[in-house]
Protein backbone atom coordinates (compact mmCIF):
# COMPACT_ATOMS: atom_id res chain seq x y z
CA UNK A 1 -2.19 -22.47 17.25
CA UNK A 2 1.05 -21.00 18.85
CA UNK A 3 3.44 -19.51 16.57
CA UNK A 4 5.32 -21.24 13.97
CA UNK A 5 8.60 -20.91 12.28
CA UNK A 6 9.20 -22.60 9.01
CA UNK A 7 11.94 -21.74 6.46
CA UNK A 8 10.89 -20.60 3.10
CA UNK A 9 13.12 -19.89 -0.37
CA UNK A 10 14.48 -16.26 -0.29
CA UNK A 11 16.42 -14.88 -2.92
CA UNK A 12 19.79 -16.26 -2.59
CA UNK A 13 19.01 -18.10 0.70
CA UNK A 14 16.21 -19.03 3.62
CA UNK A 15 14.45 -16.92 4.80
CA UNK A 16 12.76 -17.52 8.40
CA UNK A 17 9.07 -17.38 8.57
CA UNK A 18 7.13 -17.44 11.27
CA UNK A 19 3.37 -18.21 10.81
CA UNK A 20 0.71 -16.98 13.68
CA UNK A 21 -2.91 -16.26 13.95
CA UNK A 22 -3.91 -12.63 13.39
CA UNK A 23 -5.04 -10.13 15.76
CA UNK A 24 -6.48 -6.78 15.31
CA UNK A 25 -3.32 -5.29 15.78
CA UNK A 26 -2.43 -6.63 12.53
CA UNK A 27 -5.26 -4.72 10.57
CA UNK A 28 -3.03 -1.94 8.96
CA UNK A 29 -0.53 -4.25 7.67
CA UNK A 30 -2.84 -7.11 6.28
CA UNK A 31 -5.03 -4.21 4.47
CA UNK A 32 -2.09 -2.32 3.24
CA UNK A 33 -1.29 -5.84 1.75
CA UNK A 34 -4.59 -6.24 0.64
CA UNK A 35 -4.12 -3.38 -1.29
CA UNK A 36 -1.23 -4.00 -3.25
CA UNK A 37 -2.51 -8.06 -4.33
CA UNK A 38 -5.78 -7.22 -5.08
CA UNK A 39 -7.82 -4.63 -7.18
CA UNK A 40 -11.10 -4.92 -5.03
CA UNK A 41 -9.93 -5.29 -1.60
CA UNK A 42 -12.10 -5.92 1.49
CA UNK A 43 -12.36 -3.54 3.75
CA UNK A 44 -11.13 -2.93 7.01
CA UNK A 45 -14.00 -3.65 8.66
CA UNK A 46 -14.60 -6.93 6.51
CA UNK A 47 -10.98 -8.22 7.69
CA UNK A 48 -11.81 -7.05 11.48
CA UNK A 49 -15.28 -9.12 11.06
CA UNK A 50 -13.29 -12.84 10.55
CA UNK A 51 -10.44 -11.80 13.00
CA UNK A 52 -13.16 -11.55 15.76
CA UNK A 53 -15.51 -14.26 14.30
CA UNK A 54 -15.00 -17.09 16.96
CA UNK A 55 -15.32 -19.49 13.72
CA UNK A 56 -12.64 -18.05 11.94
CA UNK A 57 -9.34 -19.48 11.71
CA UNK A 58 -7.23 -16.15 10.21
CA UNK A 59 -3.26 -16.66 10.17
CA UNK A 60 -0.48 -14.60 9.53
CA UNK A 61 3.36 -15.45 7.49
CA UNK A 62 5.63 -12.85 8.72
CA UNK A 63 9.11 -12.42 7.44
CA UNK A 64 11.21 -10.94 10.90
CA UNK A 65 8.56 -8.31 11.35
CA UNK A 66 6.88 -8.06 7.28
CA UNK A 67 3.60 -9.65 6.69
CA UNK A 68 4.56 -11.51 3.77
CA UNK A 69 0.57 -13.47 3.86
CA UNK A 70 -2.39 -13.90 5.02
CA UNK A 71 -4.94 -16.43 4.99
CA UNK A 72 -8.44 -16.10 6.48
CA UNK A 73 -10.75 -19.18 6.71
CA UNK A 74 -14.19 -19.29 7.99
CA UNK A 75 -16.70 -22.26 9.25
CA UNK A 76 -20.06 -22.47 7.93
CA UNK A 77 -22.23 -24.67 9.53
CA UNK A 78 -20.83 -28.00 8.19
CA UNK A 79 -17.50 -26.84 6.15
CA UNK A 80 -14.51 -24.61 5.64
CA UNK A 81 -14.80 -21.62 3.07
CA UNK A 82 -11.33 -20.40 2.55
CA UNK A 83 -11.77 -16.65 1.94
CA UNK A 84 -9.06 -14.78 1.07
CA UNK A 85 -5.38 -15.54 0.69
CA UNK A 86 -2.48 -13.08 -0.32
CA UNK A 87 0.80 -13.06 -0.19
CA UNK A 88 2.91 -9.69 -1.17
CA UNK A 89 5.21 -9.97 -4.62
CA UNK A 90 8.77 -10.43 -3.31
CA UNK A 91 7.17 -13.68 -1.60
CA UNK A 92 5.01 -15.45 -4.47
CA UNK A 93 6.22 -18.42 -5.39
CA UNK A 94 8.35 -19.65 -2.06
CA UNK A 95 6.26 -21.48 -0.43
CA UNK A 96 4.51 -19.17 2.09
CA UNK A 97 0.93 -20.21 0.79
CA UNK A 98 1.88 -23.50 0.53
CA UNK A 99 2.53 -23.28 4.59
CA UNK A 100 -0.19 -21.50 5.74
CA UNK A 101 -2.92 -23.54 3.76
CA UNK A 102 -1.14 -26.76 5.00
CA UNK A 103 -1.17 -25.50 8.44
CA UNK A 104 -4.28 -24.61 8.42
CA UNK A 105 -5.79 -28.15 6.84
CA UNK A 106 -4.34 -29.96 9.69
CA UNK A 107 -5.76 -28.04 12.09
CA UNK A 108 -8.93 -28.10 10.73
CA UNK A 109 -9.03 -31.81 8.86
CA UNK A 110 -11.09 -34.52 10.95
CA UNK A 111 -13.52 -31.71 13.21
CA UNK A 112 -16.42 -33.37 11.82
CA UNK A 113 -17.17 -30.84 9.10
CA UNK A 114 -17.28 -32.05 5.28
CA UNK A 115 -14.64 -30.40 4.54
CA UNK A 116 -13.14 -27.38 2.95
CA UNK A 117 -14.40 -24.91 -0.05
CA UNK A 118 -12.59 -22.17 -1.92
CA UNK A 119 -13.20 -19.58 -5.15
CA UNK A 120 -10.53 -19.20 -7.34
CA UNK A 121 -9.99 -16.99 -10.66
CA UNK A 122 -10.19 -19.33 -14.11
CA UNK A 123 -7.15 -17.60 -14.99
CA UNK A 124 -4.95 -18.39 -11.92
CA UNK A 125 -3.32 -21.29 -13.07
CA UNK A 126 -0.59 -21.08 -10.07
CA UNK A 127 -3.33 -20.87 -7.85
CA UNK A 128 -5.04 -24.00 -9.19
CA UNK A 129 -2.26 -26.21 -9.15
CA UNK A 130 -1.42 -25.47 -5.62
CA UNK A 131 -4.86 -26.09 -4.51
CA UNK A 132 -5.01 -29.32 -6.54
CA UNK A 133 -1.50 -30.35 -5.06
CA UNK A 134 -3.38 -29.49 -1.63
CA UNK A 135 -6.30 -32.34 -2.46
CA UNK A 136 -9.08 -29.52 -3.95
CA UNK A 137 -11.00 -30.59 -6.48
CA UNK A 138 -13.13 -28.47 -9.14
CA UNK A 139 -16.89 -28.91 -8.07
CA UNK A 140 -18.82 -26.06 -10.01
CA UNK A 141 -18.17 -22.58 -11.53
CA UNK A 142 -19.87 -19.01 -10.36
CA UNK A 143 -19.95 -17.17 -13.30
CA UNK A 144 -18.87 -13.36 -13.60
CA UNK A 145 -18.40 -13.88 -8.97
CA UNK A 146 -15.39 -11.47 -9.46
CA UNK A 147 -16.91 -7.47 -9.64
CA UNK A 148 -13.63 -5.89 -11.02
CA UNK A 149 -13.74 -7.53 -14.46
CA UNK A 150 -16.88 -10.75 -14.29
CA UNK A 151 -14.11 -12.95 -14.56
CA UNK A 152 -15.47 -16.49 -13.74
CA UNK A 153 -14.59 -18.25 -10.28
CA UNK A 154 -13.92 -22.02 -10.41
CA UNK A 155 -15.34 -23.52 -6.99
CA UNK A 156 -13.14 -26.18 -5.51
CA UNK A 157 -13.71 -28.89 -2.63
CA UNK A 158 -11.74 -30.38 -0.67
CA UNK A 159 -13.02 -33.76 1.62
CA UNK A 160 -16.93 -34.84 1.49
CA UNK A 161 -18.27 -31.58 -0.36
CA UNK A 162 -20.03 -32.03 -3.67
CA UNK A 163 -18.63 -34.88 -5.98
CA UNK A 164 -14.84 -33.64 -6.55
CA UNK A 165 -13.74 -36.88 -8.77
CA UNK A 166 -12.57 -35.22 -11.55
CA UNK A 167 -8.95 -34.92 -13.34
CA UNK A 168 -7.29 -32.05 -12.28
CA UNK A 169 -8.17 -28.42 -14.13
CA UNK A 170 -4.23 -27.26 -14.85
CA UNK A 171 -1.42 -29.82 -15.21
């Protein structure tokens, strides 16, 4: 992938964003966003892991020079496990998800795997829908996967996973 640059919604106006891969150089800003979206947050040496993983497809949405996201994806054998997606508060909501999971499906749609797989929160409705709106499917809950407060995880598939014909979750 060679760098991108998409408009998003700012506040009052667009905003360009330009969407790359990550490298290590870009540890200290994805973990101090990290920090700030999530209460557990990997560690350094968990993000450094999928940056260098050969089978890892980890991008970057950067507002002039701000990470405003992050999105790391991982192959396993025979499918796509989205792993971890953030994007920082003044972002939420404009679209900078919505590009970097798109991206990321079309780079990744039709390489022979089944397809792709993601954990979400019950309780992230937003979430949910954009997944759905993205073709995921529900497929299966992991009870109490989340160690800050057991909160369920709704599993999600996307392609030839596990049979995904169901309505969608949140309308």
């Amino acid at each position: 992938m060679t760098a991108t640059e998409e408009s998003v919604r700012g506040v009052g106006d667009e905003q360009p964003l330009r969407l790359r891969r990550l490298g290590l150089g870009d540890l200290t800003g994805v973990e101090e966003l990290e920090r700030r979206a999530y209460k557990t947050p990997w560690s350094r040496t968990m993000f450094s892991g999928e940056i260098s993983r050969p089978g890892s497809r980890c991008y970057g949405a950067f507002i002039e020079r701000s990470l405003a996201g992050y999105l790391i994806v991982a192959r396993y054998t025979d499918a796509w496990h989205v792993m971890n997606v953030a994007v920082d508060e003044p972002h939420r909501r404009l679209g900078v998800a919505r590009l970097m999971l798109e991206t990321m499906l079309r780079e990744t749609d039709g390489d022979g795997t089944r397809g792709h797989t993601l954990e979400v929160r019950v309780s992230n409705h937003g979430a949910i829908r954009l997944y759905e709106s993205l073709g995921f499917r529900p497929a299966g809950m992991r009870r109490a996967y989340y160690t800050d407060d057991r909160e369920d995880a709704l599993v999600m598939w996307r392609g030839d996973g596990p049979d995904t014909d169901t309505e969608p979750l949140v309308r």
